[in-house]
C-alpha atoms as a PDB file:
ATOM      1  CA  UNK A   1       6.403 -14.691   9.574  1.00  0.00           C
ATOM      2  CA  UNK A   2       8.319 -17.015   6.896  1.00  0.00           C
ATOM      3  CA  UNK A   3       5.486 -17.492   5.057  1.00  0.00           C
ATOM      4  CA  UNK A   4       4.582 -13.534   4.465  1.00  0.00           C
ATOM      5  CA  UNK A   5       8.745 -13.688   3.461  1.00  0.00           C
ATOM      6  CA  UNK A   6       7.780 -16.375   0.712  1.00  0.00           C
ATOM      7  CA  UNK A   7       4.913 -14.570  -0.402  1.00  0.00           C
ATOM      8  CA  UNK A   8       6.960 -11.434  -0.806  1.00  0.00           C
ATOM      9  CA  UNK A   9       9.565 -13.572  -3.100  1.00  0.00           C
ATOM     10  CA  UNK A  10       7.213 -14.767  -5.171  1.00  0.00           C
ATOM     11  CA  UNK A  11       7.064 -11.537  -7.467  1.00  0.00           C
ATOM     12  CA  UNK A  12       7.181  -8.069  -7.841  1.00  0.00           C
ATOM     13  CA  UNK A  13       4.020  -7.903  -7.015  1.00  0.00           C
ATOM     14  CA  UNK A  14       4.074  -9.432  -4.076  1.00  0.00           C
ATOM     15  CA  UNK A  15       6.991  -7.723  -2.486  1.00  0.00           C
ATOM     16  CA  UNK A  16       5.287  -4.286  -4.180  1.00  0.00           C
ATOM     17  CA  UNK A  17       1.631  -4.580  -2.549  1.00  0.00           C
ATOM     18  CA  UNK A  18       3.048  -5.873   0.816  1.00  0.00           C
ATOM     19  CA  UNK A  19       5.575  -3.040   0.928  1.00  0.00           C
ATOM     20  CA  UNK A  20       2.849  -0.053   0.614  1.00  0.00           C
ATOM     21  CA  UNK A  21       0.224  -1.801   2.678  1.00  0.00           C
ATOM     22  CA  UNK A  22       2.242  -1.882   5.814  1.00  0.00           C
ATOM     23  CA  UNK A  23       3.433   1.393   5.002  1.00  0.00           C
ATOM     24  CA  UNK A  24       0.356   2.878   4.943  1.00  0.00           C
ATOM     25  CA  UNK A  25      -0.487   1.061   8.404  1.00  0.00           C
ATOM     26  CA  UNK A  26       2.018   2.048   9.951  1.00  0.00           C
ATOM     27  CA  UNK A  27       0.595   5.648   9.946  1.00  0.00           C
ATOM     28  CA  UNK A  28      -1.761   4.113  12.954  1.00  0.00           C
ATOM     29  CA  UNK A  29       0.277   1.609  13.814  1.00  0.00           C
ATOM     30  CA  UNK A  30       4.081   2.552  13.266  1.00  0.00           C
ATOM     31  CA  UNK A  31       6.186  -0.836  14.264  1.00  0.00           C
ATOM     32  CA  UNK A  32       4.232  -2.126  10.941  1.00  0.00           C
ATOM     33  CA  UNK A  33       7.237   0.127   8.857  1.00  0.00           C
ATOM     34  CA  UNK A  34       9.635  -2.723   9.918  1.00  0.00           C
ATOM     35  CA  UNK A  35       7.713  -5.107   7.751  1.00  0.00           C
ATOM     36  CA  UNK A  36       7.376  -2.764   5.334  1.00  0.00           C
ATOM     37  CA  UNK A  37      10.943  -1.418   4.741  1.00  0.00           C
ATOM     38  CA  UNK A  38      11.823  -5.463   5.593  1.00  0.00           C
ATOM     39  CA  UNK A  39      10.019  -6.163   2.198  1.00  0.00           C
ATOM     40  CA  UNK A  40      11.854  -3.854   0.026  1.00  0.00           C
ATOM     41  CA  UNK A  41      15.527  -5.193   2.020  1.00  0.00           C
ATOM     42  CA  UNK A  42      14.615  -8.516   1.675  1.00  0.00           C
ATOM     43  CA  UNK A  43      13.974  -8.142  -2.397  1.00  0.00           C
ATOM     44  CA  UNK A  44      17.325  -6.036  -2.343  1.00  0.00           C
ATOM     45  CA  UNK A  45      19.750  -8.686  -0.397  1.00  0.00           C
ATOM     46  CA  UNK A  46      17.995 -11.590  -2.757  1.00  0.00           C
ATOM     47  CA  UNK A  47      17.554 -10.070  -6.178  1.00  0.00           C
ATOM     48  CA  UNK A  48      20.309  -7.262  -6.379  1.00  0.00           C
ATOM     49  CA  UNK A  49      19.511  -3.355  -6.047  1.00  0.00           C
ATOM     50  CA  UNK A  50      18.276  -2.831  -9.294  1.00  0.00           C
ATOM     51  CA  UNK A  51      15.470  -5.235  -8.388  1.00  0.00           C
ATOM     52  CA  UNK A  52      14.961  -3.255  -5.162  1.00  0.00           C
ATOM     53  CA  UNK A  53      14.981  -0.519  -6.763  1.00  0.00           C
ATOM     54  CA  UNK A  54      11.863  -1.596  -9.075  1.00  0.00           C
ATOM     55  CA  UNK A  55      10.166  -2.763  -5.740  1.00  0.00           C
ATOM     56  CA  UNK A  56      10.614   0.410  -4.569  1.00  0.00           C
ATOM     57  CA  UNK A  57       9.728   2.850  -6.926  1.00  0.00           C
ATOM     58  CA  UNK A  58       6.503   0.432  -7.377  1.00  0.00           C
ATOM     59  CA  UNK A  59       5.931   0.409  -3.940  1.00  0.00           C
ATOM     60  CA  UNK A  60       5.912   4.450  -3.858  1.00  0.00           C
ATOM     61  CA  UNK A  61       3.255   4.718  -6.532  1.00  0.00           C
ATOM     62  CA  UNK A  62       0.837   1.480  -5.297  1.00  0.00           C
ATOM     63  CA  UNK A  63       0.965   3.631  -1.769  1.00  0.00           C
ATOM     64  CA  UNK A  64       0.606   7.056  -3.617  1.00  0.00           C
ATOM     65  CA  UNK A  65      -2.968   5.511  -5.284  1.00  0.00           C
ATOM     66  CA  UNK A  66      -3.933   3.640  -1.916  1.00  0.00           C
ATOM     67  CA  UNK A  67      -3.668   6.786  -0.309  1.00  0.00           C
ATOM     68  CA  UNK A  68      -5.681   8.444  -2.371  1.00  0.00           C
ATOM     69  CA  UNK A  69      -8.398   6.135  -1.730  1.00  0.00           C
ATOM     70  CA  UNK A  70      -8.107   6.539   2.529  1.00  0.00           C
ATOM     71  CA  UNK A  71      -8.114  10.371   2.367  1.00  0.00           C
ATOM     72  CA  UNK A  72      -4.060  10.847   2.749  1.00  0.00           C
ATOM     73  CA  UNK A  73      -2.304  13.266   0.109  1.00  0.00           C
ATOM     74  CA  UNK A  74      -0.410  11.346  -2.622  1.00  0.00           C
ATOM     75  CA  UNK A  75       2.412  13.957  -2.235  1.00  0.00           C
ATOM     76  CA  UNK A  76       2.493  12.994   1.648  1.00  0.00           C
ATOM     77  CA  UNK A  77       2.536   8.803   0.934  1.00  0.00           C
ATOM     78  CA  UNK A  78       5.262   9.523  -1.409  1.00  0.00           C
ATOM     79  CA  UNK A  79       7.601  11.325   0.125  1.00  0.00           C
ATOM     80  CA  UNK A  80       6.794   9.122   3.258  1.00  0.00           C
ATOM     81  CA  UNK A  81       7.626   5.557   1.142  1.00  0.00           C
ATOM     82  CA  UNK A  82      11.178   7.255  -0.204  1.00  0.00           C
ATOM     83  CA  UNK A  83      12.129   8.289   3.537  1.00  0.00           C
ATOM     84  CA  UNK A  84      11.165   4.946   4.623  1.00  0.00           C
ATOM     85  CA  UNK A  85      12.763   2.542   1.660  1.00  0.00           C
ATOM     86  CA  UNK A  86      15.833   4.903   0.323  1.00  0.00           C
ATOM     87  CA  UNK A  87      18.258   4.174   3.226  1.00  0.00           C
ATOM     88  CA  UNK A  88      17.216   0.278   4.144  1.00  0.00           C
ATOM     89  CA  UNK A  89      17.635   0.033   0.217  1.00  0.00           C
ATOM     90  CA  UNK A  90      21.351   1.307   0.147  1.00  0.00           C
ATOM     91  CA  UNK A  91      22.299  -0.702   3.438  1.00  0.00           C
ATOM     92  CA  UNK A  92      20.953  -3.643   2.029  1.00  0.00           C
ATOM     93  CA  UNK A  93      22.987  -3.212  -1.103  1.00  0.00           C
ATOM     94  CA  UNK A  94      25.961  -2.581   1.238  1.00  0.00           C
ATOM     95  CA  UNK A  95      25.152  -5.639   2.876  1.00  0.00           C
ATOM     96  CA  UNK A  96      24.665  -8.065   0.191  1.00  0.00           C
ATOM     97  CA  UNK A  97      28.176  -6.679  -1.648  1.00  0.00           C
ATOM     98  CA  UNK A  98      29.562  -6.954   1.918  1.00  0.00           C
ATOM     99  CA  UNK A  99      27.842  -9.412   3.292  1.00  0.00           C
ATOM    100  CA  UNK A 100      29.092  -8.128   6.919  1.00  0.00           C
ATOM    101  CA  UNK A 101      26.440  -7.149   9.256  1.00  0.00           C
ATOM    102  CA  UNK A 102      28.456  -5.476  11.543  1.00  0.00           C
ATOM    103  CA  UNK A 103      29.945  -3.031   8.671  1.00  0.00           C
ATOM    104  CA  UNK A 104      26.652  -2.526   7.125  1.00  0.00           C
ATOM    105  CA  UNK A 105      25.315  -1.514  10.934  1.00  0.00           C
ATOM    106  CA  UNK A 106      28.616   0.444  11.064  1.00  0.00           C
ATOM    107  CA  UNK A 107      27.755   2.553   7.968  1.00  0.00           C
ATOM    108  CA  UNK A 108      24.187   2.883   8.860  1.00  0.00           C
ATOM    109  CA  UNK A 109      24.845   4.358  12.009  1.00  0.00           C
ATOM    110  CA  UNK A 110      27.392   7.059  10.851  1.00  0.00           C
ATOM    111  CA  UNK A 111      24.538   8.279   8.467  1.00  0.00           C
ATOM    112  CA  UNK A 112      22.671   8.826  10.953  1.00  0.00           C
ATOM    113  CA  UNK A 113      25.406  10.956  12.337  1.00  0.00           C
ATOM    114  CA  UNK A 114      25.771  12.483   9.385  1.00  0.00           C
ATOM    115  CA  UNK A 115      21.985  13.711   9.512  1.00  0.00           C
ATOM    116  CA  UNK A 116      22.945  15.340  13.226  1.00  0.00           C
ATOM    117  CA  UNK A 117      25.572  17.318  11.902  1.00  0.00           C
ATOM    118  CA  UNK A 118      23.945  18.439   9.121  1.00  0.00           C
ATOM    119  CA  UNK A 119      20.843  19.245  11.489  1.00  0.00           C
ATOM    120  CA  UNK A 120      23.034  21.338  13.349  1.00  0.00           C
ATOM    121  CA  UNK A 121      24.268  22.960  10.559  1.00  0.00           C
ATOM    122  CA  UNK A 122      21.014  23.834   8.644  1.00  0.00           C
ATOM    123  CA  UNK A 123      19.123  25.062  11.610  1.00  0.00           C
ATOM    124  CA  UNK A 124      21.581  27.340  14.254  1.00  0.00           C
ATOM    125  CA  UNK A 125      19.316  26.530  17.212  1.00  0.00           C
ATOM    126  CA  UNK A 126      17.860  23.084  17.391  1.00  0.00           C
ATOM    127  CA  UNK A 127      16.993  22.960  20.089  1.00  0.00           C
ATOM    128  CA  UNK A 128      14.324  26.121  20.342  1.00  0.00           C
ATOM    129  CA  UNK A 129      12.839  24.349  17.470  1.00  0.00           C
ATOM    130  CA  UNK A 130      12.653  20.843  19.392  1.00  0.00           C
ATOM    131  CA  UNK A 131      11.399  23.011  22.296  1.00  0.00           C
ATOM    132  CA  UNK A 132       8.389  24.775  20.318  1.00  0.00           C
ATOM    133  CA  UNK A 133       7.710  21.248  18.541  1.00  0.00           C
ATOM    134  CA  UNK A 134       7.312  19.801  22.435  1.00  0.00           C
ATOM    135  CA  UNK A 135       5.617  22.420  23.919  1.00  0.00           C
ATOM    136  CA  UNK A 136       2.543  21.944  20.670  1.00  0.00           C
ATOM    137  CA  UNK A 137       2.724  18.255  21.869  1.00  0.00           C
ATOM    138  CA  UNK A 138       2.582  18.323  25.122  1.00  0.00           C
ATOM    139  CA  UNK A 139      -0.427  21.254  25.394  1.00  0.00           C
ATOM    140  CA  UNK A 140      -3.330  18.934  24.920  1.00  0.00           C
ATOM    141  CA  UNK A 141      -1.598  16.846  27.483  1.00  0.00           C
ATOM    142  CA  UNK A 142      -1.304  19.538  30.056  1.00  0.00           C
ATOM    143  CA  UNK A 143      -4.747  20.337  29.172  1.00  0.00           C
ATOM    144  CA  UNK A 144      -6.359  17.438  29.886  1.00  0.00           C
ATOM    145  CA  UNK A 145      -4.675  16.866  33.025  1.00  0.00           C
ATOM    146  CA  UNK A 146      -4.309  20.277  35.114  1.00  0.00           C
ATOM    147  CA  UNK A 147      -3.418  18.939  38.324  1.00  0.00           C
ATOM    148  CA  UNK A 148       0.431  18.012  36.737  1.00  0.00           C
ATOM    149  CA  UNK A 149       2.871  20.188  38.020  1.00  0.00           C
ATOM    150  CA  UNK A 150       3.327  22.256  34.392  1.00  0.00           C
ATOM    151  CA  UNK A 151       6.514  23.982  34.913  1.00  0.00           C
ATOM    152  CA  UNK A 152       8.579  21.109  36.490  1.00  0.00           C
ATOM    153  CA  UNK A 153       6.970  19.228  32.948  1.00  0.00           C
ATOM    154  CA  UNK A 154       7.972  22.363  30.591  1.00  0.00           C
ATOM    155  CA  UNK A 155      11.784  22.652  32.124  1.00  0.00           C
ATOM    156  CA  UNK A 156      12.363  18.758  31.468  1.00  0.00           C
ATOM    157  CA  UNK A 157      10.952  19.402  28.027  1.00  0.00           C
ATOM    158  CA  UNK A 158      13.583  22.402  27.659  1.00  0.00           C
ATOM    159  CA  UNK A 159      16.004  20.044  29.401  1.00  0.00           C
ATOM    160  CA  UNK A 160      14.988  17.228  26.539  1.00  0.00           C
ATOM    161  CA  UNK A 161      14.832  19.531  23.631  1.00  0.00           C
ATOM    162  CA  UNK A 162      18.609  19.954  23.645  1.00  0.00           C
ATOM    163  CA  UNK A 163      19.105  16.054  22.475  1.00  0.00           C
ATOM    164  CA  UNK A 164      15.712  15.981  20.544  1.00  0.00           C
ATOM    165  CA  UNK A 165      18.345  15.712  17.248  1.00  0.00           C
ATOM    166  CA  UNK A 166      19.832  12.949  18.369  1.00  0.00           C
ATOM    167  CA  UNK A 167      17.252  10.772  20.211  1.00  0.00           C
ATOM    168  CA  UNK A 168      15.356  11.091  16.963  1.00  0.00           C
ATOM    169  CA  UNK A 169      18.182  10.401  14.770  1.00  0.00           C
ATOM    170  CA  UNK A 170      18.946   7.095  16.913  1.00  0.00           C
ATOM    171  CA  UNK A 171      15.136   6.242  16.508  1.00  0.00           C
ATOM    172  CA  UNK A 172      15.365   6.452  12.710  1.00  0.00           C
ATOM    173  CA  UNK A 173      18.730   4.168  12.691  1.00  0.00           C
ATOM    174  CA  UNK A 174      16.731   1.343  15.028  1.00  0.00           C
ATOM    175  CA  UNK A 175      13.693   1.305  13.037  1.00  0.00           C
ATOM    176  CA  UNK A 176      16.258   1.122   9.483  1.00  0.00           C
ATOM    177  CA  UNK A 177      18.313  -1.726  11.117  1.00  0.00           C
ATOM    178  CA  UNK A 178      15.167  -3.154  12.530  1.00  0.00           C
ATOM    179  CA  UNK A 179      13.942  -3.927   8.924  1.00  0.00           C
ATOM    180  CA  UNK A 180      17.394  -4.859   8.101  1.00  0.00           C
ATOM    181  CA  UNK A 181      17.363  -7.489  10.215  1.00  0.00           C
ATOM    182  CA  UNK A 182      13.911  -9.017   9.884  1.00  0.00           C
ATOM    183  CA  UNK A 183      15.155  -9.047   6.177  1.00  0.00           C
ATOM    184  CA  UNK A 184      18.169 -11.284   6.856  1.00  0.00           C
ATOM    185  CA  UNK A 185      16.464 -13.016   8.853  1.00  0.00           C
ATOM    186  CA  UNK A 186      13.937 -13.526   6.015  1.00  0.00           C
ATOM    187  CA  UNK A 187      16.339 -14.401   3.501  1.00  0.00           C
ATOM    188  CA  UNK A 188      18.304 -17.100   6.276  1.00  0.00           C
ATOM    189  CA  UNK A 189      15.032 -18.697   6.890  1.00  0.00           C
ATOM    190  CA  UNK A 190      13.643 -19.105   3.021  1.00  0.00           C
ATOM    191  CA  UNK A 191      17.690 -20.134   1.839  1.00  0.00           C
ATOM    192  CA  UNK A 192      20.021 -20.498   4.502  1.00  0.00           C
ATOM    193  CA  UNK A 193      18.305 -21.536   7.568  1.00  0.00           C
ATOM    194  CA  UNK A 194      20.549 -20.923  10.949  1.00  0.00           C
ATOM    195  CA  UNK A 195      22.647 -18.283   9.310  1.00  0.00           C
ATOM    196  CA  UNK A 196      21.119 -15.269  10.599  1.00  0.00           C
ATOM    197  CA  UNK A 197      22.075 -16.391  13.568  1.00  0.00           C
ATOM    198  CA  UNK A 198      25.627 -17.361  13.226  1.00  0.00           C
ATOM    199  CA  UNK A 199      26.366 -13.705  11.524  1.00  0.00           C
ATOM    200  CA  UNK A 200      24.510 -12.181  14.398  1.00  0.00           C
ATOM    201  CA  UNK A 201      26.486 -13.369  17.041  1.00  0.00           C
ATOM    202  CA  UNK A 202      29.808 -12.708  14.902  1.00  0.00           C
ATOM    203  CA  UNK A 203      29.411  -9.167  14.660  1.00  0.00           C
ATOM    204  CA  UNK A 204      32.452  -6.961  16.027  1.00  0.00           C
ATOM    205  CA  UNK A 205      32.736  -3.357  15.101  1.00  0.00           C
ATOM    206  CA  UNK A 206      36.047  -1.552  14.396  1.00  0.00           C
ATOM    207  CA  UNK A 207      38.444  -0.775  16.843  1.00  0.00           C
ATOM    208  CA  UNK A 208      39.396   2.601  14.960  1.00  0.00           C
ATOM    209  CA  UNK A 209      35.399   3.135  15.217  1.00  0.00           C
ATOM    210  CA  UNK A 210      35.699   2.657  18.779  1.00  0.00           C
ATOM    211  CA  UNK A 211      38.806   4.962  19.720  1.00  0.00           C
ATOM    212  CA  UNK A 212      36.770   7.418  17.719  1.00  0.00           C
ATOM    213  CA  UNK A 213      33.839   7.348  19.773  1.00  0.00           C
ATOM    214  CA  UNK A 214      36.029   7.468  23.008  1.00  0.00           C
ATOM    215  CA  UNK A 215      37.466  10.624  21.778  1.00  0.00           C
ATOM    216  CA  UNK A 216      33.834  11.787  20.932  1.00  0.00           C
ATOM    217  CA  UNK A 217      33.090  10.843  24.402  1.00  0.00           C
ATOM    218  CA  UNK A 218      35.505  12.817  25.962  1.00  0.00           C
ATOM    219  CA  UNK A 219      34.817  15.753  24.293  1.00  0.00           C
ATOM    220  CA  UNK A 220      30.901  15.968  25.322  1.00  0.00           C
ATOM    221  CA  UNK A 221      32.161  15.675  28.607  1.00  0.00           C
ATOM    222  CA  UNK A 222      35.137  17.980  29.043  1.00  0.00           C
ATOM    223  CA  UNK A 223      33.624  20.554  26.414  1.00  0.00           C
ATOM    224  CA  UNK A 224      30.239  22.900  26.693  1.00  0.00           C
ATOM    225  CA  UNK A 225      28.032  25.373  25.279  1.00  0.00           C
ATOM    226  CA  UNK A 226      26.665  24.256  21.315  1.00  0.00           C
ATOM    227  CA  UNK A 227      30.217  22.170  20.991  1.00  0.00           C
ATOM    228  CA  UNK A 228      29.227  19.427  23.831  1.00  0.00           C
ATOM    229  CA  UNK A 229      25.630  19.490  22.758  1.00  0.00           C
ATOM    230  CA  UNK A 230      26.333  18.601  18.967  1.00  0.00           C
ATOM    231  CA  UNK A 231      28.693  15.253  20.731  1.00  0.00           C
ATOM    232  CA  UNK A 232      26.134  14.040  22.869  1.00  0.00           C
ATOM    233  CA  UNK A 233      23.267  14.189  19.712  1.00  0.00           C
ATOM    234  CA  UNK A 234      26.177  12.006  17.960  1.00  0.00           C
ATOM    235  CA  UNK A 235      26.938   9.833  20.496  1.00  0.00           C
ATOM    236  CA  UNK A 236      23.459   9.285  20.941  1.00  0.00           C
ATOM    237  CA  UNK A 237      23.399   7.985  17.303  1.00  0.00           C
ATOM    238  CA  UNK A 238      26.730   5.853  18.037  1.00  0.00           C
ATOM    239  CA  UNK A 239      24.840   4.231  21.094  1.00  0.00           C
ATOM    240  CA  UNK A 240      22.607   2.242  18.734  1.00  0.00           C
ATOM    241  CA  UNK A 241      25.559   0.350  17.282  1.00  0.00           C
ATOM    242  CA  UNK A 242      27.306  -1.022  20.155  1.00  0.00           C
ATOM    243  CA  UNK A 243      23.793  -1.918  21.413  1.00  0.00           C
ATOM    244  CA  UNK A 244      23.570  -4.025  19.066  1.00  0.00           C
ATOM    245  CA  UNK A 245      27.355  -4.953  19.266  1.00  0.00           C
ATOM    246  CA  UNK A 246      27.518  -5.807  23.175  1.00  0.00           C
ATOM    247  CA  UNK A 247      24.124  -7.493  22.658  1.00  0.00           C
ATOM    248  CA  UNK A 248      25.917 -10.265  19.953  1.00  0.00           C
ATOM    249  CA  UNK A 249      29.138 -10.445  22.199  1.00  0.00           C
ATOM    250  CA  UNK A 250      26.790 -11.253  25.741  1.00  0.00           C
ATOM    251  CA  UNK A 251      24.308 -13.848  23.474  1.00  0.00           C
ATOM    252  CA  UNK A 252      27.293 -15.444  22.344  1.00  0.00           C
ATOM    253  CA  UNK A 253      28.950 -15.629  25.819  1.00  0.00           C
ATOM    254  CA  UNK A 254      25.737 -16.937  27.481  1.00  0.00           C
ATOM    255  CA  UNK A 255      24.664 -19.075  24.737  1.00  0.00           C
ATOM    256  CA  UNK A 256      28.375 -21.262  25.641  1.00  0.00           C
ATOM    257  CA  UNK A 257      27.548 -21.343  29.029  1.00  0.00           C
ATOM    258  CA  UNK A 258      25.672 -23.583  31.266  1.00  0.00           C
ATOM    259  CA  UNK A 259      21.806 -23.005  31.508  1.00  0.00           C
ATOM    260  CA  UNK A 260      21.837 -21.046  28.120  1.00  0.00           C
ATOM    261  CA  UNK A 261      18.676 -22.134  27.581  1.00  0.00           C
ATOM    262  CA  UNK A 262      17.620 -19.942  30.066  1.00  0.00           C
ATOM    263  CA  UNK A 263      20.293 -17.338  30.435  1.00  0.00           C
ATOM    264  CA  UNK A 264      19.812 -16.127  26.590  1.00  0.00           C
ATOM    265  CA  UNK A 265      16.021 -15.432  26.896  1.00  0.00           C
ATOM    266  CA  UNK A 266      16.842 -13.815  30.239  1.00  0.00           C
ATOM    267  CA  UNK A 267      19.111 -11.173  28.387  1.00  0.00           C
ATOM    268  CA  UNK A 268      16.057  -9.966  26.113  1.00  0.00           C
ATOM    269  CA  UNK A 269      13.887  -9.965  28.880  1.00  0.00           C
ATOM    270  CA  UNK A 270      15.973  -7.876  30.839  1.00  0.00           C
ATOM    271  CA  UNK A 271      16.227  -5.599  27.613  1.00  0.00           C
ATOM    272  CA  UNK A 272      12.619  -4.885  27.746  1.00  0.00           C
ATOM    273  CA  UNK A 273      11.919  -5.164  31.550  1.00  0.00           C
ATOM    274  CA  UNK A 274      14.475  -3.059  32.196  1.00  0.00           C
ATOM    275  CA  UNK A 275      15.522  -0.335  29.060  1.00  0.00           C
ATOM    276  CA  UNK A 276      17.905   1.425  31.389  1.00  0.00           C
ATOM    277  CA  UNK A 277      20.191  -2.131  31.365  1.00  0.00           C
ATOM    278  CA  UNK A 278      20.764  -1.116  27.762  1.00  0.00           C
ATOM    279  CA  UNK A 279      23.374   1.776  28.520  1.00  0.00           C
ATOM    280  CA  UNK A 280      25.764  -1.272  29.921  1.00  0.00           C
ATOM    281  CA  UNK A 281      25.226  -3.343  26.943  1.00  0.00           C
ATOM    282  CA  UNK A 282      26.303  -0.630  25.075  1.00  0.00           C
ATOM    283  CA  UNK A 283      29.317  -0.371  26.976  1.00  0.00           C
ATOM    284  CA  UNK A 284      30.179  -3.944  26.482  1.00  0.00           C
ATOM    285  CA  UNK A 285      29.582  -3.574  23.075  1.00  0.00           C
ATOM    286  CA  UNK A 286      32.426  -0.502  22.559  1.00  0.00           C
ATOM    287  CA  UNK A 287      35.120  -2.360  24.483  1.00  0.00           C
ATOM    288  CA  UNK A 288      34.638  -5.414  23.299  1.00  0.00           C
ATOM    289  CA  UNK A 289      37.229  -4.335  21.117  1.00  0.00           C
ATOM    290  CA  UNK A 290      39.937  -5.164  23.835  1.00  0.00           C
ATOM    291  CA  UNK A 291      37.638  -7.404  26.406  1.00  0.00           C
ATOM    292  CA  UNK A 292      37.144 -10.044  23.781  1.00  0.00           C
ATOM    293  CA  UNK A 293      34.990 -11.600  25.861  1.00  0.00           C
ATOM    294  CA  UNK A 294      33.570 -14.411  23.332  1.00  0.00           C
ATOM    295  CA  UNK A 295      37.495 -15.475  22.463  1.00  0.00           C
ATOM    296  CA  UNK A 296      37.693 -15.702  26.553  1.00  0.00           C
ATOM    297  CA  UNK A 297      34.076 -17.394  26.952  1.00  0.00           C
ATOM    298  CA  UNK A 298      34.691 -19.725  24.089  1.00  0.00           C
ATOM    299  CA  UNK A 299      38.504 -20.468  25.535  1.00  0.00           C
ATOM    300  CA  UNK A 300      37.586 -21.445  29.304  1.00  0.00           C
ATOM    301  CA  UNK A 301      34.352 -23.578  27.707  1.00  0.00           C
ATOM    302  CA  UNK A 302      36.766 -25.618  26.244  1.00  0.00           C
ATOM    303  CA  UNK A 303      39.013 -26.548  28.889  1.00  0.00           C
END
């Protein structure tokens, strides 16, 4: 995909068309919003955040008159482009003033719990909502297929709709990093090829970050009622950074070991094989703090 990374950088144009076409796909097809959000981050970490900026208010408008064209309200593509572009646009400005992944990750994430508590506070009972929104989902389902047993299906919805805030929350903060990423990545392979990498495998979050999710942690679990609910919807959100955290620290470990050539791909492939493997990752990933396990990896290699 470097080459679709040089076309974007070779104007506003560019960046501009690519941007609200894979926007607009990604309404049928919606991994194609990593590109898309990727385009505007990419302009933003290069050419500064007034530049992305430009991009993206461009971008908003060449999707607005696209959409009018495939039968989509302009009001909808609009409002769609500024939910997609306005938060990898800030990150990436973090980033590039930064120029720390982790903390950029870090700040991502707690906006994302931000949104939960707010959430919570706007609407008193999430989760009826979450449970009316499921139920209108699942009906043509249930439908379609009356032999399923339909009330073991409607109390796991129930069950469900009580961290529907938080699951959807951490979805929004993977796809945003997600186009983060394949930005710096982008920008490593057009300018600084390799260094994607090496700040990947660097990344350590804060240890004050991590004694605060502890303490988060314990209170889901020794609290109830609304109280526990509202921590696990935020600790959902806090799972998607030491994902990526315990992810870095176990490349890095493996990639100094013997037979990393087959170890490292062996990680990812476990990630997708197995999804479930990612609740120990992210367990690595928030002690890390105190296992230091690429100081200890990095250590014994060398004796």
């Amino acid at each position: 995909m470097r080459f679709l990374a040089a076309y974007i950088m070779k104007g506003r144009l560019q960046a501009m068309t690519v941007a609200a076409a894979f926007a607009l796909l990604s309404l049928k097809f919606p991994p194609a919003s990593i590109v898309s959000s990727a385009s505007v981050a990419l302009v933003t970490l290069r050419r500064g955040g007034t530049e992305g900026l430009y991009v993206l208010a461009c971008a908003c408008l060449a999707a607005a008159i696209l959409s009018v064209f495939l039968g989509i309200g302009y009001q909808f593509a609009l409002l769609y482009g500024l939910v997609l572009w306005t938060p990898v646009w800030l990150i990436s400005i973090v980033l590039r003033e930064g120029r720390n992944l982790a903390v950029a990750i870090e700040i991502a994430v707690l906006l994302g719990v931000a949104a939960v508590v707010g959430f919570y506070v706007y609407q008193a009972q999430p989760a009826q909502v979450w449970a009316g929104v499921l139920s209108v989902m699942m009906q043509p389902m249930l439908e379609a297929r009356p032999d399923v047993p339909v009330e073991q299906i409607k109390q796991s919805a129930q069950a469900f709709a009580h961290f529907m805030t938080g699951a959807i929350a951490a979805g929004s903060v993977y796809g945003l990093l997600f186009g983060l990423f394949l930005a710096r990545w982008w920008q490593a392979a057009l300018y600084n090829p390799g260094g994607f990498r090496v700040e990947f495998l660097a990344m350590k979050s804060h240890a004050k970050l991590a004694m605060a999710t502890l303490v988060l942690l314990a209170a889901a679990a020794l609290s109830s009622g609304m109280l526990a609910e509202v921590c696990w919807n935020m600790l959902l959100v806090m799972f998607v950074l030491y994902t990526f955290i315990g992810t870095a620290a176990l490349h890095a470990c493996f990639a100094e070991m013997k037979g990393s050539r087959f170890m490292v791909p062996f990680l990812y492939l476990t990630l997708v094989v197995i999804p479930h493997m990612m609740v120990i990752i992210a367990v690595v990933g928030l002690l890390d703090n105190w296992l230091n396990l690429r100081n200890k990896i990095s250590n014994k290699t060398a004796d």
